[in-house]
Protein backbone atom coordinates (compact mmCIF):
# COMPACT_ATOMS: atom_id res chain seq x y z
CA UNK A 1 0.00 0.00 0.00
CA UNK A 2 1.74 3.38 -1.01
CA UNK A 3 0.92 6.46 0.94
CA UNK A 4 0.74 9.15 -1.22
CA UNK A 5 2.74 12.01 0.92
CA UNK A 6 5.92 9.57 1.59
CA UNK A 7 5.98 8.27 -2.05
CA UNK A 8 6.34 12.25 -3.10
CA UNK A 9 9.01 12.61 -0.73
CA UNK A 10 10.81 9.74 -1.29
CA UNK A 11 10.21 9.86 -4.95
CA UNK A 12 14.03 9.64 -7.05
CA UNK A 13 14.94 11.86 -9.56
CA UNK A 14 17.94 13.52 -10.95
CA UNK A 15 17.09 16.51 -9.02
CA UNK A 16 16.35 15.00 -5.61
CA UNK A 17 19.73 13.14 -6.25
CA UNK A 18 21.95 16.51 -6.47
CA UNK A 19 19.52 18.20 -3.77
CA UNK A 20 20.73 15.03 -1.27
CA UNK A 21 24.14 15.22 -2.69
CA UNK A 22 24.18 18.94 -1.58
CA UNK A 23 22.93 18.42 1.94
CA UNK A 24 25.31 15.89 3.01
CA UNK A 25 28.53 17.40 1.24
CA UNK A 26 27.42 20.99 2.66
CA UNK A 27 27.03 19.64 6.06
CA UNK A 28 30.19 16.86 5.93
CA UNK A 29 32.13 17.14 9.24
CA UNK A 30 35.24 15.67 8.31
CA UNK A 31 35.52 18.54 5.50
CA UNK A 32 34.89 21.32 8.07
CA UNK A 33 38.26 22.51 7.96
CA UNK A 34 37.26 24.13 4.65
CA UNK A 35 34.67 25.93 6.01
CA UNK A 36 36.74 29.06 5.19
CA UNK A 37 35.62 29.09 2.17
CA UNK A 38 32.48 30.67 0.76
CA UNK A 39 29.51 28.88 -0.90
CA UNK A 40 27.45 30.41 -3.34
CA UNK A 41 23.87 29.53 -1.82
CA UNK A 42 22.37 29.72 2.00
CA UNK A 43 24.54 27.49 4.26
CA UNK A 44 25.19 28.67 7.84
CA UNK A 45 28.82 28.62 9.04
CA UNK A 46 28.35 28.44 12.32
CA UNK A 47 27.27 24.86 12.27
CA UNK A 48 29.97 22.19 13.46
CA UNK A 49 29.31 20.11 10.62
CA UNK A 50 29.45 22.65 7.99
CA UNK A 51 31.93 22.69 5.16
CA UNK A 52 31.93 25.63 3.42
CA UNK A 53 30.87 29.65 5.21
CA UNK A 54 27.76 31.24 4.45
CA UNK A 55 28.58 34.37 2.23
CA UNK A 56 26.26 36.28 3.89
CA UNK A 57 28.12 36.15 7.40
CA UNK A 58 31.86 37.39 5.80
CA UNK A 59 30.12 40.66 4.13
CA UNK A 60 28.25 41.10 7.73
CA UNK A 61 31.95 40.90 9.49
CA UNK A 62 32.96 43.21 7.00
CA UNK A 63 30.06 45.73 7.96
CA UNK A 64 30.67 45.46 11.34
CA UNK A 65 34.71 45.78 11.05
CA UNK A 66 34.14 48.98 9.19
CA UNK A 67 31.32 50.55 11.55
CA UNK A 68 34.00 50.09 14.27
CA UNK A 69 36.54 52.45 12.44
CA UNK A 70 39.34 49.65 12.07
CA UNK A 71 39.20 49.73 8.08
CA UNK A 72 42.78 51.01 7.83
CA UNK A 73 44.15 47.85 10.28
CA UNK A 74 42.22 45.25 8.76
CA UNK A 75 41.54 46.22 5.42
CA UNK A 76 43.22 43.46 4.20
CA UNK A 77 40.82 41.36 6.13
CA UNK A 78 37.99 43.26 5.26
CA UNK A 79 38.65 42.72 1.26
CA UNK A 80 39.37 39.33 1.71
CA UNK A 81 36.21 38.39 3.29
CA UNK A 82 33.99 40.79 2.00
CA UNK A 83 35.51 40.30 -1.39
CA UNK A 84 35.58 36.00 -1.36
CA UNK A 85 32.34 36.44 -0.55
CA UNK A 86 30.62 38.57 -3.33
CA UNK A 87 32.85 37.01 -5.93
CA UNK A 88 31.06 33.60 -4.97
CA UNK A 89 27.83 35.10 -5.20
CA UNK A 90 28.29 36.96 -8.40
CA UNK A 91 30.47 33.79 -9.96
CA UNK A 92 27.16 31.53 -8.87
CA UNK A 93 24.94 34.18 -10.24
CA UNK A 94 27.13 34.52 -13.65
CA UNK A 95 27.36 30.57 -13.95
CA UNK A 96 23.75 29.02 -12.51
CA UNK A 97 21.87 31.73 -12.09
CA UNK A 98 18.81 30.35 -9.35
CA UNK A 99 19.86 26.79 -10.53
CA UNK A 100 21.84 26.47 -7.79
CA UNK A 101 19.18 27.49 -5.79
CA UNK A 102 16.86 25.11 -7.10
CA UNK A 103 19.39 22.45 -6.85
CA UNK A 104 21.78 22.96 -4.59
CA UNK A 105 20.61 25.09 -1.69
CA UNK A 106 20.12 22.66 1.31
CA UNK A 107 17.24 24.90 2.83
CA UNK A 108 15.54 25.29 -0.29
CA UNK A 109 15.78 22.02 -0.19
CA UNK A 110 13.87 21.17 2.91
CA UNK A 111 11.29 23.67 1.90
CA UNK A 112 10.77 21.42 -1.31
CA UNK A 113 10.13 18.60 0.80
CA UNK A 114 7.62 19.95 3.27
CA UNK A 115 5.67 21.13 0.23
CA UNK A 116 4.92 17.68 -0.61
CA UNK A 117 2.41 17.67 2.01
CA UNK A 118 -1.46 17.43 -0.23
CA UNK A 119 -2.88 20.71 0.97
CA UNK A 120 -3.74 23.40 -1.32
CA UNK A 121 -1.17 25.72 -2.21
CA UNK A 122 -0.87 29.67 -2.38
CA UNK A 123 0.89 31.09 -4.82
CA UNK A 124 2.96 34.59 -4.07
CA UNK A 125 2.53 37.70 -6.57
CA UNK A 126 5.66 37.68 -9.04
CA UNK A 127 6.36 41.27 -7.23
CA UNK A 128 7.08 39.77 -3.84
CA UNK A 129 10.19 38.09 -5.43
CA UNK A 130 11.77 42.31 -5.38
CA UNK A 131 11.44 42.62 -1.71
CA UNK A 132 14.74 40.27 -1.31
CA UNK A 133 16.96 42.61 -2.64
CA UNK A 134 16.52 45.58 -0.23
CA UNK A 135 16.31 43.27 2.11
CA UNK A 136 20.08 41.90 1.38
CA UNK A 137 21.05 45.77 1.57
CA UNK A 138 18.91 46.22 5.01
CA UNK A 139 19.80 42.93 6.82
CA UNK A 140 23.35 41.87 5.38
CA UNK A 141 25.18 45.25 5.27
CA UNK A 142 22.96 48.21 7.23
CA UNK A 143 21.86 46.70 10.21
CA UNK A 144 25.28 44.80 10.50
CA UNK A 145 26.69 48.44 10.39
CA UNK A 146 24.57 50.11 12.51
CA UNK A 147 24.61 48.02 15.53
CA UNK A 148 28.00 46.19 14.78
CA UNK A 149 26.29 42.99 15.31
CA UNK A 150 25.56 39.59 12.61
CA UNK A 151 22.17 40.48 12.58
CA UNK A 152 21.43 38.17 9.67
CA UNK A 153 22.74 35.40 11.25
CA UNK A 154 20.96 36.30 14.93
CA UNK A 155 17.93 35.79 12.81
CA UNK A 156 18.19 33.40 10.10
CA UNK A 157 16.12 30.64 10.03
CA UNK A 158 18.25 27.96 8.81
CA UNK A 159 21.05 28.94 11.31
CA UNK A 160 18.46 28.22 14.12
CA UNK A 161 18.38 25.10 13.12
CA UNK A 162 21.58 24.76 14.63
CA UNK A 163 21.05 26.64 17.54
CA UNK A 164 17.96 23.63 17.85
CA UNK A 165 19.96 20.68 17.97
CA UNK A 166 22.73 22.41 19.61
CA UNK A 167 20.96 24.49 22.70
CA UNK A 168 17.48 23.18 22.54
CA UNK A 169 17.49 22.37 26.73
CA UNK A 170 18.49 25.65 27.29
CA UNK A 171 15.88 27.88 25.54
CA UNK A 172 14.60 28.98 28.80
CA UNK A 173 18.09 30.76 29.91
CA UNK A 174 18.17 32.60 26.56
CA UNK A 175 15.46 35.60 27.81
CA UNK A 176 18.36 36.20 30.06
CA UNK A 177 20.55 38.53 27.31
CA UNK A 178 19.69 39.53 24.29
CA UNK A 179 21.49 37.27 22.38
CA UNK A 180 19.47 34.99 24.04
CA UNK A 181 16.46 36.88 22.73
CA UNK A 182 17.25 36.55 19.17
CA UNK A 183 17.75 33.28 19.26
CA UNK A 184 14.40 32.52 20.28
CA UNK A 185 13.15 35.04 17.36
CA UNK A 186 14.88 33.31 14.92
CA UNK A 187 13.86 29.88 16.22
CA UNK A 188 10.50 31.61 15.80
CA UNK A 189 10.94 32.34 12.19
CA UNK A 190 11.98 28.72 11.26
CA UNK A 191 8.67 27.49 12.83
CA UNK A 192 6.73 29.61 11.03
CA UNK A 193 8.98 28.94 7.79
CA UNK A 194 7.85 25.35 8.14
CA UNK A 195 4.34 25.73 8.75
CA UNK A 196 4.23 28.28 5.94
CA UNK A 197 6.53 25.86 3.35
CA UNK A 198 3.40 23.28 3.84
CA UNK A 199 1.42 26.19 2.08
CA UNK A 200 3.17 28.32 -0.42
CA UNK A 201 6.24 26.81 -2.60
CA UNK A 202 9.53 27.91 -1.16
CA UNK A 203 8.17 30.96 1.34
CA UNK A 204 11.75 31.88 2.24
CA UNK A 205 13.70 31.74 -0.53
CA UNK A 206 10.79 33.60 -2.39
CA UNK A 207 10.16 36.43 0.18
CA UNK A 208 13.28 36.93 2.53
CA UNK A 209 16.44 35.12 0.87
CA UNK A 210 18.89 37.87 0.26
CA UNK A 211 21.08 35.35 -2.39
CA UNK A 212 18.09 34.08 -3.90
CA UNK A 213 17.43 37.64 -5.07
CA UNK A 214 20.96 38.38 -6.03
CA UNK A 215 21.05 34.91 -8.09
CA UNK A 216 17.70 36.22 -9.55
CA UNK A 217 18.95 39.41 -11.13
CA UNK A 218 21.34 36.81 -13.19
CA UNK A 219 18.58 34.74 -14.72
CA UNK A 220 18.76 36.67 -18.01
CA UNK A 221 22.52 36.61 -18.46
CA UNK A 222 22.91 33.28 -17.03
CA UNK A 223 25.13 30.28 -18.16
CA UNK A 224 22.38 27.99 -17.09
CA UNK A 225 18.87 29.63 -18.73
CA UNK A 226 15.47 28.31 -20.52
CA UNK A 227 15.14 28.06 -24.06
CA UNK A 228 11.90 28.16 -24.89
CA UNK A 229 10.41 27.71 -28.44
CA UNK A 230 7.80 30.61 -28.28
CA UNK A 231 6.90 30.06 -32.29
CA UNK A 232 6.03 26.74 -31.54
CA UNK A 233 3.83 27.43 -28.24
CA UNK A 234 0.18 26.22 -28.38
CA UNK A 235 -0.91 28.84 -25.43
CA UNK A 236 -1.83 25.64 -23.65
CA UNK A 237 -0.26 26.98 -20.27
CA UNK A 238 0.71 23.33 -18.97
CA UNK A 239 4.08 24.80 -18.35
CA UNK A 240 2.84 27.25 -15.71
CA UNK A 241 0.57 25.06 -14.51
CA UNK A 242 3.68 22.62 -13.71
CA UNK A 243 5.61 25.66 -12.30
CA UNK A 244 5.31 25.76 -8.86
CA UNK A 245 5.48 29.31 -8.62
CA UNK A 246 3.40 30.21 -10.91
CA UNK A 247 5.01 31.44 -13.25
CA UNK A 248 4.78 31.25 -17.03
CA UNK A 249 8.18 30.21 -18.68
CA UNK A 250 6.82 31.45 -22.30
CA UNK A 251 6.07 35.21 -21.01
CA UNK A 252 8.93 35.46 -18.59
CA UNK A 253 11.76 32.46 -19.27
CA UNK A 254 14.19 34.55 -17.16
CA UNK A 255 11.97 35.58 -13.95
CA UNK A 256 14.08 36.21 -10.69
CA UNK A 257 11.60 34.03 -9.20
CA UNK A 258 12.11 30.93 -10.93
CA UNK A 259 14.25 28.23 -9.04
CA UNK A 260 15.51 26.42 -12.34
CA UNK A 261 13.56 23.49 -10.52
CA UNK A 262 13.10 22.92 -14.47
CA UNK A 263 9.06 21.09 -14.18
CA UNK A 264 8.30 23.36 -16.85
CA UNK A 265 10.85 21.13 -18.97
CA UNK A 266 9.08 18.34 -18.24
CA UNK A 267 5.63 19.59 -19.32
CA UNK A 268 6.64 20.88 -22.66
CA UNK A 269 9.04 19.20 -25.22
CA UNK A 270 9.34 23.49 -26.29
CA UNK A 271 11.11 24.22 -23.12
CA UNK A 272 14.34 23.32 -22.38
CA UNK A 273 17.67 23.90 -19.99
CA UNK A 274 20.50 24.99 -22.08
CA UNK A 275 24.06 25.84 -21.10
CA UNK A 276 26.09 28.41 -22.29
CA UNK A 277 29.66 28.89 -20.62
């Protein structure tokens, strides 16, 4: 007897193969030495287990180095980190566009998975994609600045995570300092990530993830991008009704809110992944 929810998740496919892949190589303890180095998609850094750093917490150091008026003694650190960090993120962007996203971001990932649950789905206005943008500018580099703290990372769902399996007995002790405080926040944003990933396709990386957006404004200029065969569209709109965003891959192939998931592909023989590098 097959239950339809666990075969979904457990389904195989090329895509659920490199999504796996991506988890456990991302999160491989005995490569943690590496974790130096920057990734181009959501990983937190702060996690023992984690191989590569989160780009997202070197240009927040950097923020916070400069706020405290020690540019001229570490500005070598400063470019370094901040630098590694937005190279990644703009070689990812160049190269995969939100492929890696789709395919390779361990969160995203998760958020795929819990939207196997059969309930009926809400799907976000293409506009709320453009939020995630000023919100890299607010959260990874202003706030950072202002209060000379990793804000970000204080509230970043998939770094509570960590702080879950790591401090989960002592959540009480946290309202003691703020740190504390913003712990339990963010611990409070991956709950209602979950619960709202059972609803709408990919609520985080659609709304909030800062790299998602940046990998977003690369979809047109891309290395990895849709072909589609507009002259030999039928209008039939099974593509966007595969898309689980919404979207439709005929009007807008290169939408900052597609995920490269590539179900359109499979829909339409017109629509395909192509790779130019």
């Amino acid at each position: 007897m097959k239950i339809p929810f666990i075969s979904n998740v457990v389904k195989v496919s090329k895509r659920r193969v490199v999504q796996t892949s991506s988890l456990f190589i991302s999160n491989a303890f005995v490569l943690s030495s590496r974790n130096f180095i920057p990734c181009g998609f959501l990983q937190c850094s702060n996690c023992a287990l984690s191989t590569f750093a989160c780009p997202l917490i070197l240009v927040q150091r950097g923020a916070v180095i400069a706020s405290m008026g020690m540019f001229g003694m570490m500005s070598d650190k400063i470019v370094a980190s901040v630098g590694s960090a937005l190279a990644m993120l703009v070689l990812f962007g160049a190269v995969f566009g939100t492929w890696a996203c789709g395919w390779l971001c361990p969160f995203g990932f998760i958020q795929d998975l819990l939207a196997k649950v059969p309930v009926k789905k809400i799907r976000m206005p293409e506009w709320s994609g453009h939020l995630r943008i000023p919100l890299f500018i607010l959260l990874v580099t202003l706030i950072p600045y202002w209060t000379r703290s990793l804000f970000f990372c204080d509230v970043c769902p998939p770094g509570a995570i960590n702080r879950l399996w790591q401090q989960a007995l002592g959540i009480p002790l946290f309202f003691k300092s703020p740190e504390g405080i913003m712990a339990v926040v963010s611990i409070g944003l991956l709950v209602a990530v979950i619960a709202a990933a059972i609803f709408i396709q990919r609520p985080f990386c659609s709304l909030l993830c800062p790299i998602g957006g940046l990998h977003g404004l690369f979809n047109k200029i891309s290395g990895f991008f849709l072909n589609v065969e507009s002259e030999s569209c039928s209008a039939c709109k099974q593509c966007q009704a595969a898309c689980t965003q919404g979207i439709n891959p005929v009007a807008t192939p290169a939408n900052s809110l597609c995920s490269r998931c590539l179900a359109c592909t499979d829909s339409c023989e017109y629509i395909n992944l192509d790779i130019k590098l």
